[in-house]
N, C-alpha and C. Protein backbone atom coordinates (compact mmCIF):
# COMPACT_ATOMS: atom_id res chain seq x y z
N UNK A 1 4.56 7.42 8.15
CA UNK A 1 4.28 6.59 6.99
C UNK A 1 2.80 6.23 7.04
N UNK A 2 2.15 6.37 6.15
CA UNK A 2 0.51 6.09 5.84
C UNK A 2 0.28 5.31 4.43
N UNK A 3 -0.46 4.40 5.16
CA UNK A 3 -1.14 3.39 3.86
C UNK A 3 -2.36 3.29 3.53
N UNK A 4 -3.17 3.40 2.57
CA UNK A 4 -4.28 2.83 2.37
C UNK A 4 -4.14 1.41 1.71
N UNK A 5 -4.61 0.48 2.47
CA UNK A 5 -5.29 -0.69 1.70
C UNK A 5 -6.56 -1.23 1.53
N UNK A 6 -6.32 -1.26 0.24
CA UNK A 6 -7.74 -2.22 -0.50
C UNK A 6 -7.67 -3.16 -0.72
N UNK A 7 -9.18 -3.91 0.02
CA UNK A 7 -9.36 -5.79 -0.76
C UNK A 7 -9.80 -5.62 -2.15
N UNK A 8 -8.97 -6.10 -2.62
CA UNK A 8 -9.30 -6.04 -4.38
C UNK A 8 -9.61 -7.57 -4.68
N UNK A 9 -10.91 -7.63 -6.04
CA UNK A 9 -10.97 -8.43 -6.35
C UNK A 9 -9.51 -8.86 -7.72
N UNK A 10 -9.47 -7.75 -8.49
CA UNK A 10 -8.15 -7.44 -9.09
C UNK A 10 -7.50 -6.28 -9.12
N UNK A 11 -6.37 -6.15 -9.57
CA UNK A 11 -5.89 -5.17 -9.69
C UNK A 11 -4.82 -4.79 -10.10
N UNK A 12 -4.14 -3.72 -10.86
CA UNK A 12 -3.36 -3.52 -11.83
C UNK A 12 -2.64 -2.13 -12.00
N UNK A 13 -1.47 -1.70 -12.24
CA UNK A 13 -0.60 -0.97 -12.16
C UNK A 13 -0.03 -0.82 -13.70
N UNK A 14 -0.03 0.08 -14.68
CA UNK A 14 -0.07 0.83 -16.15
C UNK A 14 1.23 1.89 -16.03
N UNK A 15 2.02 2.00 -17.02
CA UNK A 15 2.99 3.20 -17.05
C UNK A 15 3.04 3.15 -18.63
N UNK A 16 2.63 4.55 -19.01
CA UNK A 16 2.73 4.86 -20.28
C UNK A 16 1.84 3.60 -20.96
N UNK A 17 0.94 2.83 -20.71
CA UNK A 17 -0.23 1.76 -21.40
C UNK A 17 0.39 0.40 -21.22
N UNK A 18 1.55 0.69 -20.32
CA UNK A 18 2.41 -0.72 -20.32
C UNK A 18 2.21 -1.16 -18.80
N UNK A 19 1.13 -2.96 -18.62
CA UNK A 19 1.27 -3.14 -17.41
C UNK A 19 2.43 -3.47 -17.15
N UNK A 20 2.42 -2.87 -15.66
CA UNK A 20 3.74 -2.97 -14.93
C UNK A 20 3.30 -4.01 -13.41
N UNK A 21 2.37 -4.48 -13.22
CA UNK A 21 1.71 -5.58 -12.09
C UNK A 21 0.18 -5.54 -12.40
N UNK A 22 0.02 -7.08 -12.19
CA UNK A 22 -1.18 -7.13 -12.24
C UNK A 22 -1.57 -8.26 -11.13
N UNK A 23 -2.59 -8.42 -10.47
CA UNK A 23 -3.01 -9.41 -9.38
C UNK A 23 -4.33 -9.21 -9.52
N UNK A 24 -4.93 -10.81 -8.85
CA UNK A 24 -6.42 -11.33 -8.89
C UNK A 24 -6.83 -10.39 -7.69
N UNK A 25 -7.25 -11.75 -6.79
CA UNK A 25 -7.68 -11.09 -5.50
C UNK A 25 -6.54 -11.10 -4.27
N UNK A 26 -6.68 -9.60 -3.60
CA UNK A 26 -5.44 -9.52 -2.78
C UNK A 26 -5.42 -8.46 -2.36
N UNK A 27 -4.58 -7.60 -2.22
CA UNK A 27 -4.66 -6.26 -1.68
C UNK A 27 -3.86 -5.12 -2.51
N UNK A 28 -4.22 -4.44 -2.54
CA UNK A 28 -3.61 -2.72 -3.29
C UNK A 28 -3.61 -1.74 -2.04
N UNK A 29 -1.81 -1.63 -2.12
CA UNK A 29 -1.42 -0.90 -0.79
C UNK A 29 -1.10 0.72 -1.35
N UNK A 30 -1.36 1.48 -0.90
CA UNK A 30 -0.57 2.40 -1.71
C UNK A 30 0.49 3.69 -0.27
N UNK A 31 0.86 3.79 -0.47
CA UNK A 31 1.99 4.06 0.33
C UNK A 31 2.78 5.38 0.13
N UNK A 32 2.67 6.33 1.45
CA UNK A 32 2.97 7.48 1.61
C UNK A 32 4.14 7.66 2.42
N UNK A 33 5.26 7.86 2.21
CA UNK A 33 6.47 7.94 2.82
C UNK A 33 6.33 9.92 3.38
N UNK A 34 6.84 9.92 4.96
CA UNK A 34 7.17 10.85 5.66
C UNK A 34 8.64 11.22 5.34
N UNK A 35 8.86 12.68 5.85
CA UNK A 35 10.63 12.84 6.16
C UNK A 35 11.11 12.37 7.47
N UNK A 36 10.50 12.03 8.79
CA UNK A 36 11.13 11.17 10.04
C UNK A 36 10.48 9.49 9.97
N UNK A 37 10.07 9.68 8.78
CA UNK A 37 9.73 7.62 8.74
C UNK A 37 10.89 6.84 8.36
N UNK A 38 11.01 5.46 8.89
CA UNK A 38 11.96 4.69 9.29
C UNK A 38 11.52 3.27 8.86
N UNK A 39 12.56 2.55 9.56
CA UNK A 39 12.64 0.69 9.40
C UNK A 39 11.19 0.20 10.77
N UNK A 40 11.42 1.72 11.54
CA UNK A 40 10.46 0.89 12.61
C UNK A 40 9.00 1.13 12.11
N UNK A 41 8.70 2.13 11.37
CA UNK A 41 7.29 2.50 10.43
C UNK A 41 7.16 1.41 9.23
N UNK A 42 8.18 0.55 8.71
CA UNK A 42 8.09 0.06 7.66
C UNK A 42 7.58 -1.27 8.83
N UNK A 43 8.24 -1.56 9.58
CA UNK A 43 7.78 -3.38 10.32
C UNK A 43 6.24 -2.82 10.59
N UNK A 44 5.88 -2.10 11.52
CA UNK A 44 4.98 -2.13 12.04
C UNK A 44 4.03 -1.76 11.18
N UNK A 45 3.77 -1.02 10.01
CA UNK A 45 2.73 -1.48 8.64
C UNK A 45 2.93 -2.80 7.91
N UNK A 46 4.26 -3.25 7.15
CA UNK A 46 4.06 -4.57 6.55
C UNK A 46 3.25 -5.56 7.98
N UNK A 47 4.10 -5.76 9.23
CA UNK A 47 3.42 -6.62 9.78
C UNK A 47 1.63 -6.58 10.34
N UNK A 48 1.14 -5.07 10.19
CA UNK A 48 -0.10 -5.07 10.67
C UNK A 48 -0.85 -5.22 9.21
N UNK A 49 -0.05 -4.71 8.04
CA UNK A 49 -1.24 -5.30 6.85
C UNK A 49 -0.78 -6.49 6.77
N UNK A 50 -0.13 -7.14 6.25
CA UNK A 50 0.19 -8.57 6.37
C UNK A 50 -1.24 -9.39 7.23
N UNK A 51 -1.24 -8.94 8.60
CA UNK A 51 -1.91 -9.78 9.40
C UNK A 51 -3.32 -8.92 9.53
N UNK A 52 -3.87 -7.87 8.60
CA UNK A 52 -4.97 -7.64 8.73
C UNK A 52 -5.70 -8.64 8.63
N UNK A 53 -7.30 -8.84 9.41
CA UNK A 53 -8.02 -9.83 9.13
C UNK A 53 -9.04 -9.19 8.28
N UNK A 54 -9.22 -9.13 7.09
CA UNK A 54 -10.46 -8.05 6.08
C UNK A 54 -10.29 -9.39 5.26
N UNK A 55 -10.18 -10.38 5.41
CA UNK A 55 -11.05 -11.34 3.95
C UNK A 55 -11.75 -12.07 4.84
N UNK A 56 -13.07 -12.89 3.89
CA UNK A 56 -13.69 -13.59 4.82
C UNK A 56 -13.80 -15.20 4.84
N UNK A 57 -14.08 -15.44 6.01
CA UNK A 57 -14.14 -16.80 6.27
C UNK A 57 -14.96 -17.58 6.23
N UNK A 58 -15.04 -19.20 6.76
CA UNK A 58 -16.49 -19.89 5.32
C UNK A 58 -17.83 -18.92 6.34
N UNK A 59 -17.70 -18.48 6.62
CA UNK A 59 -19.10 -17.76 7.98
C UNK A 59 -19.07 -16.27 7.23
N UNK A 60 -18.47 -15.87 6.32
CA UNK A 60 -18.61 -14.70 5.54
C UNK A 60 -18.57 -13.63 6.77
N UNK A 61 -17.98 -13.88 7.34
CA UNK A 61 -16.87 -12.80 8.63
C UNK A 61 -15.92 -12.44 8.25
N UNK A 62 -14.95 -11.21 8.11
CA UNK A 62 -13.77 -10.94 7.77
C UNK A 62 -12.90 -11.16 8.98
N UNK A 63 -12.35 -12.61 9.01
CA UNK A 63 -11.60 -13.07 9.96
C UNK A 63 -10.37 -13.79 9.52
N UNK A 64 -9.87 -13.30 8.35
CA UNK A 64 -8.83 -14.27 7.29
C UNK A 64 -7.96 -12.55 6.85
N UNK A 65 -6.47 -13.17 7.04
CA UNK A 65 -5.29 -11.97 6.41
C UNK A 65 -4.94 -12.95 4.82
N UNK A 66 -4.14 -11.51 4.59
CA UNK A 66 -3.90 -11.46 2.58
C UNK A 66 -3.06 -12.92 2.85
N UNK A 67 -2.54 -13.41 3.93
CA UNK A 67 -1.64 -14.19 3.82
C UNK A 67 -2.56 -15.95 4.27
N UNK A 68 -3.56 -15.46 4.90
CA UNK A 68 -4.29 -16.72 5.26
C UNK A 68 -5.09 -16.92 3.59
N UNK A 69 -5.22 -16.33 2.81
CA UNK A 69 -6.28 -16.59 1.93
C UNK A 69 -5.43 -16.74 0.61
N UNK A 70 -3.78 -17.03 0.80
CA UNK A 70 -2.97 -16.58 -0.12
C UNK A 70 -3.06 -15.86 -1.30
N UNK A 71 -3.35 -13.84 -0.77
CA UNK A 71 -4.01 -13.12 -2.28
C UNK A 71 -2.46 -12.64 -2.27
N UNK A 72 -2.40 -12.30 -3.18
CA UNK A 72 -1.43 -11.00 -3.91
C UNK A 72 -1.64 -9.91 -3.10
N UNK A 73 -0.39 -9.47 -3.36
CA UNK A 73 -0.17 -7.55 -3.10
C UNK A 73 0.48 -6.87 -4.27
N UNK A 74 -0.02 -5.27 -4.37
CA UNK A 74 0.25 -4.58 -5.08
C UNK A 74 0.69 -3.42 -4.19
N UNK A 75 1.93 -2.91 -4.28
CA UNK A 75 2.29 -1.91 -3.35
C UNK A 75 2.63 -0.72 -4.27
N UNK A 76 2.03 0.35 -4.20
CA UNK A 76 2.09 2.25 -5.26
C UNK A 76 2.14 2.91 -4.17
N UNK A 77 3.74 3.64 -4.67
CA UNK A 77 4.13 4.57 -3.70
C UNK A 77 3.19 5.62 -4.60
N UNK A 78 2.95 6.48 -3.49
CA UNK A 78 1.72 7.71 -3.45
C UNK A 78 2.66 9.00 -2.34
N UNK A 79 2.96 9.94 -2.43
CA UNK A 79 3.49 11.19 -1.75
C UNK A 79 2.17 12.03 -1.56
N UNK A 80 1.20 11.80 -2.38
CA UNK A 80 -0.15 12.65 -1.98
C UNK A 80 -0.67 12.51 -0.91
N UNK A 81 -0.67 11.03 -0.14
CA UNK A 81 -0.81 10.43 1.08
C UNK A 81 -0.80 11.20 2.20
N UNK A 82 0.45 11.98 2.33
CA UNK A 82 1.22 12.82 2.73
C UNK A 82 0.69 14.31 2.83
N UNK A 83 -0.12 14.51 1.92
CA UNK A 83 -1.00 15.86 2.02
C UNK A 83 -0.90 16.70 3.20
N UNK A 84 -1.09 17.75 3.41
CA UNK A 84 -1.48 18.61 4.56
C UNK A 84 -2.96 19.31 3.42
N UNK A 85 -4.12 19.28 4.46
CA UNK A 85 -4.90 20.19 4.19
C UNK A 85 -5.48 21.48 4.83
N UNK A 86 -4.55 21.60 6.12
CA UNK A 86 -5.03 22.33 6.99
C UNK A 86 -5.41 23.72 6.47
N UNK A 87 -4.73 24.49 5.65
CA UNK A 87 -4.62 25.87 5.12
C UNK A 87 -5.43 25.80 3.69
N UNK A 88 -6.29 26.24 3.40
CA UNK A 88 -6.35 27.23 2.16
C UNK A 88 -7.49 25.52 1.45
N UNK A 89 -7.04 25.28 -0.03
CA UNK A 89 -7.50 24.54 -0.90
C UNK A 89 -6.35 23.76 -1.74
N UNK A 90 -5.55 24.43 -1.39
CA UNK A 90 -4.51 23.73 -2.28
C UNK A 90 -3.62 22.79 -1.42
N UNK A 91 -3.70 21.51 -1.53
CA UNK A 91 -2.61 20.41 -0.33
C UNK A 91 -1.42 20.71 -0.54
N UNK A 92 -0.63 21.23 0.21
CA UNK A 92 0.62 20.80 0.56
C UNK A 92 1.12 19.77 0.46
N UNK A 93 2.53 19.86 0.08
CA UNK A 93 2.78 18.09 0.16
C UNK A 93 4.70 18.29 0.89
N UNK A 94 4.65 19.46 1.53
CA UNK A 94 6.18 19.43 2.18
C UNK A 94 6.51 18.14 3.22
N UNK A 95 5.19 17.67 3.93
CA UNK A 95 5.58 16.24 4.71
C UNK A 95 5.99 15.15 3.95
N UNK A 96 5.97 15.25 2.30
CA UNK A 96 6.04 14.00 1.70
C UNK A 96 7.93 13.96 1.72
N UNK A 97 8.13 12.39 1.88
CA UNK A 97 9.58 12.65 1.67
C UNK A 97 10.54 12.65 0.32
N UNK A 98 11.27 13.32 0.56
CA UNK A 98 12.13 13.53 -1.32
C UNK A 98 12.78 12.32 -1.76
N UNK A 99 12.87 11.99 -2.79
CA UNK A 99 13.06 11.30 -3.56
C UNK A 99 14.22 10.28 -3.08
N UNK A 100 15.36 10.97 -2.56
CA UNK A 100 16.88 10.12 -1.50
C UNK A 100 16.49 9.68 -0.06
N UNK A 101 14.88 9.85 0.07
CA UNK A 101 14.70 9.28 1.61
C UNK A 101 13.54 8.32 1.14
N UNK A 102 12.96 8.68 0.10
CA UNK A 102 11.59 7.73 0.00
C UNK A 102 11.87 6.53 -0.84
N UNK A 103 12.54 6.53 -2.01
CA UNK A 103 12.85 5.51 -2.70
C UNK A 103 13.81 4.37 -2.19
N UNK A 104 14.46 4.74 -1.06
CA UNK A 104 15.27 3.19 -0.45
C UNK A 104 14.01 2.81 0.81
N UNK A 105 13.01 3.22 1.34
CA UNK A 105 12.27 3.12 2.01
C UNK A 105 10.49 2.19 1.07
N UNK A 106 10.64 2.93 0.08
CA UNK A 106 9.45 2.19 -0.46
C UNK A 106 10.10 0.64 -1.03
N UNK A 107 11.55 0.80 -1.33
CA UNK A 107 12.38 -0.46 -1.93
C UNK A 107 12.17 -1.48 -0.69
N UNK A 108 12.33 -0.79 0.72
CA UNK A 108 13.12 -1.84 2.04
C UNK A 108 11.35 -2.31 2.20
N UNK A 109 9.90 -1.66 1.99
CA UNK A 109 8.78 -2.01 2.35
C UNK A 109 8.50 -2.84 1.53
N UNK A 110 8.89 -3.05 0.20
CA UNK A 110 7.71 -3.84 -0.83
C UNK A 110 9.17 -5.42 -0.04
N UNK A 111 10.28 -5.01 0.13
CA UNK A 111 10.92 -6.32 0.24
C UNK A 111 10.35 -6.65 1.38
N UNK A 112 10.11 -6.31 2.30
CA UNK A 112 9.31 -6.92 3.57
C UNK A 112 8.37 -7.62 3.49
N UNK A 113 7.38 -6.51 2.88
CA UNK A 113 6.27 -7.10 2.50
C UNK A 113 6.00 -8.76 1.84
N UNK A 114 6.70 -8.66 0.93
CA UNK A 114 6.71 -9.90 0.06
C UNK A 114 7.67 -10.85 1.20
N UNK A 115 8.47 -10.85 2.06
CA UNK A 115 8.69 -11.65 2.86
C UNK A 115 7.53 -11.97 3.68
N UNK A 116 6.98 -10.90 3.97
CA UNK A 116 5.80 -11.34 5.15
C UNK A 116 4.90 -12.45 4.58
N UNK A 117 4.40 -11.61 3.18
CA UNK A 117 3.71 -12.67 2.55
C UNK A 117 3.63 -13.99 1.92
N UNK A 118 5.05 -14.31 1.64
CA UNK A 118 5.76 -15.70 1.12
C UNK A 118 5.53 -15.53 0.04
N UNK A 119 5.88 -14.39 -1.29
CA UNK A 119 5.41 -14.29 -2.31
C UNK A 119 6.05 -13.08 -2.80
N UNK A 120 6.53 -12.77 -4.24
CA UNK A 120 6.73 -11.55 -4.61
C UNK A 120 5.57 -10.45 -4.86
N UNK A 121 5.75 -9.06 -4.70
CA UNK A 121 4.53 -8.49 -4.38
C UNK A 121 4.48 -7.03 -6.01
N UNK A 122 3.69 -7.15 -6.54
CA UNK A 122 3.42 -6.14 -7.83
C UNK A 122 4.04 -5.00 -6.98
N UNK A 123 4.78 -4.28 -8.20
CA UNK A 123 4.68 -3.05 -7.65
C UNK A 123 4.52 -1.80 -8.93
N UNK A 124 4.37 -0.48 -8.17
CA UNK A 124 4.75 0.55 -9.64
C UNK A 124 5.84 0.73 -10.17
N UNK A 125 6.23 2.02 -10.35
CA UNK A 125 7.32 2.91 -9.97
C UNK A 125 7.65 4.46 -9.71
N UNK A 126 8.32 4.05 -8.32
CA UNK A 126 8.82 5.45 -7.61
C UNK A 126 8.51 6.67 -8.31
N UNK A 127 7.70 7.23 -8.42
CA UNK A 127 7.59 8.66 -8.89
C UNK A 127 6.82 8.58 -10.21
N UNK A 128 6.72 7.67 -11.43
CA UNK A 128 6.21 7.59 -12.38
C UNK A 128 5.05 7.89 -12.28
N UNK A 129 4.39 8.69 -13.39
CA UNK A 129 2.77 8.73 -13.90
C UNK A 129 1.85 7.32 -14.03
N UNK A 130 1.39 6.55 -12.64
CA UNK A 130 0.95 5.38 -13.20
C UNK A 130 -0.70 5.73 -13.37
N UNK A 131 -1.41 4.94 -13.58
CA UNK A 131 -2.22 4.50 -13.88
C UNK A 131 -3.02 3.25 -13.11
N UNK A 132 -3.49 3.03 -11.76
CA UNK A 132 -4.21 2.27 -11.46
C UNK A 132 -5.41 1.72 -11.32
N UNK A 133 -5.51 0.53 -11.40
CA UNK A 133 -6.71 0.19 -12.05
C UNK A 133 -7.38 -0.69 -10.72
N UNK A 134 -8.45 -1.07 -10.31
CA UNK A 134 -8.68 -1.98 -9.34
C UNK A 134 -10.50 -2.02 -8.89
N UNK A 135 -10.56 -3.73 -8.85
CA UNK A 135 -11.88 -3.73 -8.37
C UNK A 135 -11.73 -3.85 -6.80
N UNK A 136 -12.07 -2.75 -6.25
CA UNK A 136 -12.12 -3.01 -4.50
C UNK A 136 -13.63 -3.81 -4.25
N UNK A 137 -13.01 -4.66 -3.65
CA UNK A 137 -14.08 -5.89 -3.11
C UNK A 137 -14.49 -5.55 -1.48
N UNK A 138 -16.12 -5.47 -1.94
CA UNK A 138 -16.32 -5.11 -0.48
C UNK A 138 -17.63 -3.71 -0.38
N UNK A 139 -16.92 -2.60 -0.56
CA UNK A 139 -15.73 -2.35 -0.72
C UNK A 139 -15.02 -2.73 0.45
N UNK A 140 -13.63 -2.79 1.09
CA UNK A 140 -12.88 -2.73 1.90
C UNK A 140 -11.42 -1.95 1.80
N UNK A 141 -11.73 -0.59 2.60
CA UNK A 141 -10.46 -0.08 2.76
C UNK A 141 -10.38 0.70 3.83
N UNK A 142 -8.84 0.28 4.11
CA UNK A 142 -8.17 0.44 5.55
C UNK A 142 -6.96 1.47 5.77
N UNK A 143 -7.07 2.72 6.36
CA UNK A 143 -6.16 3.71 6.47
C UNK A 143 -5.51 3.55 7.45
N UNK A 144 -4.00 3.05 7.68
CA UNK A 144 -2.89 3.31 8.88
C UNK A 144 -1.89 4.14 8.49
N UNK A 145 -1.86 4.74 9.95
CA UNK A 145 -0.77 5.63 10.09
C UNK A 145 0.15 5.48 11.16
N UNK A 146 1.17 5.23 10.65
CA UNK A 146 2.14 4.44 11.83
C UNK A 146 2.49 5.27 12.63
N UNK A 147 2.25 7.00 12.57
CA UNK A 147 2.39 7.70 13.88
C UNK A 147 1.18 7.93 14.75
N UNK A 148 -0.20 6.76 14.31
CA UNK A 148 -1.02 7.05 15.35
C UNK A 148 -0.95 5.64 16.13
N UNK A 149 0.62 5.12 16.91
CA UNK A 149 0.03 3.59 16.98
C UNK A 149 -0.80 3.42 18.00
């Protein structure tokens, strides 16, 4: 399982011109589900973004998490994440997981998530053509991959 997150100053999620989440400042997760990713890949990303320290503190240090600074989250499942580029020009995407393994997995992460955070968390939807929109503040963005722990 691999995430990119961004400190956004805002940010926003569109399907067919219709927002579907929108948040100030906070984070935009976007989220790549594997075929052997699990409940133990889902704790150990919600709890390490949760407790990232990337906002800053009155010393303009990034020593403050999405949850110390109470921002929003926006969580977009992404299968591109998932890419292989090793061969050729064209990405692969056979590591991404199908649709009956990724969609109760991106469901069990955004519910975590928003537990971690004490807050309900924007989201897209599973597979849809969205449209995201976002000012990354900073910039700041952070790539984990829960099989490099």
């Amino acid at each position: 399982m691999r995430v990119v997150i961004q400190r956004v100053s805002s940010a926003s999620v569109s399907i067919d011109g219709e927002v579907r989440a929108s948040i100030g400042p906070g984070l935009l997760v976007l989220l790549g589900i594997g075929h052997e990713d699990g409940a133990e890949d889902i704790d150990y990303l919600v709890n390490k973004t949760a407790a990232l320290r990337i906002f800053n503190d009155s010393d303009g240090v990034m020593n403050r998490s999405v949850v110390d600074v109470g921002g929003d989250v926006i969580v977009v499942s992404q299968f591109t994440l998932m890419a292989s580029t090793r061969k050729g020009n064209r990405p692969s995407y056979i590591g991404a997981a199908g649709h009956e393994t990724a969609i109760p997995l991106y469901e069990q992460f955004c519910r975590r998530m928003s537990s971690a955070i004490g807050r309900p968390v924007g989201t897209g939807v599973f597979g849809a053509d969205m449209k995201v929109s976002l000012t990354n503040d900073g910039p700041v963005t952070i790539c984990i991959d829960s099989r490099n722990r």
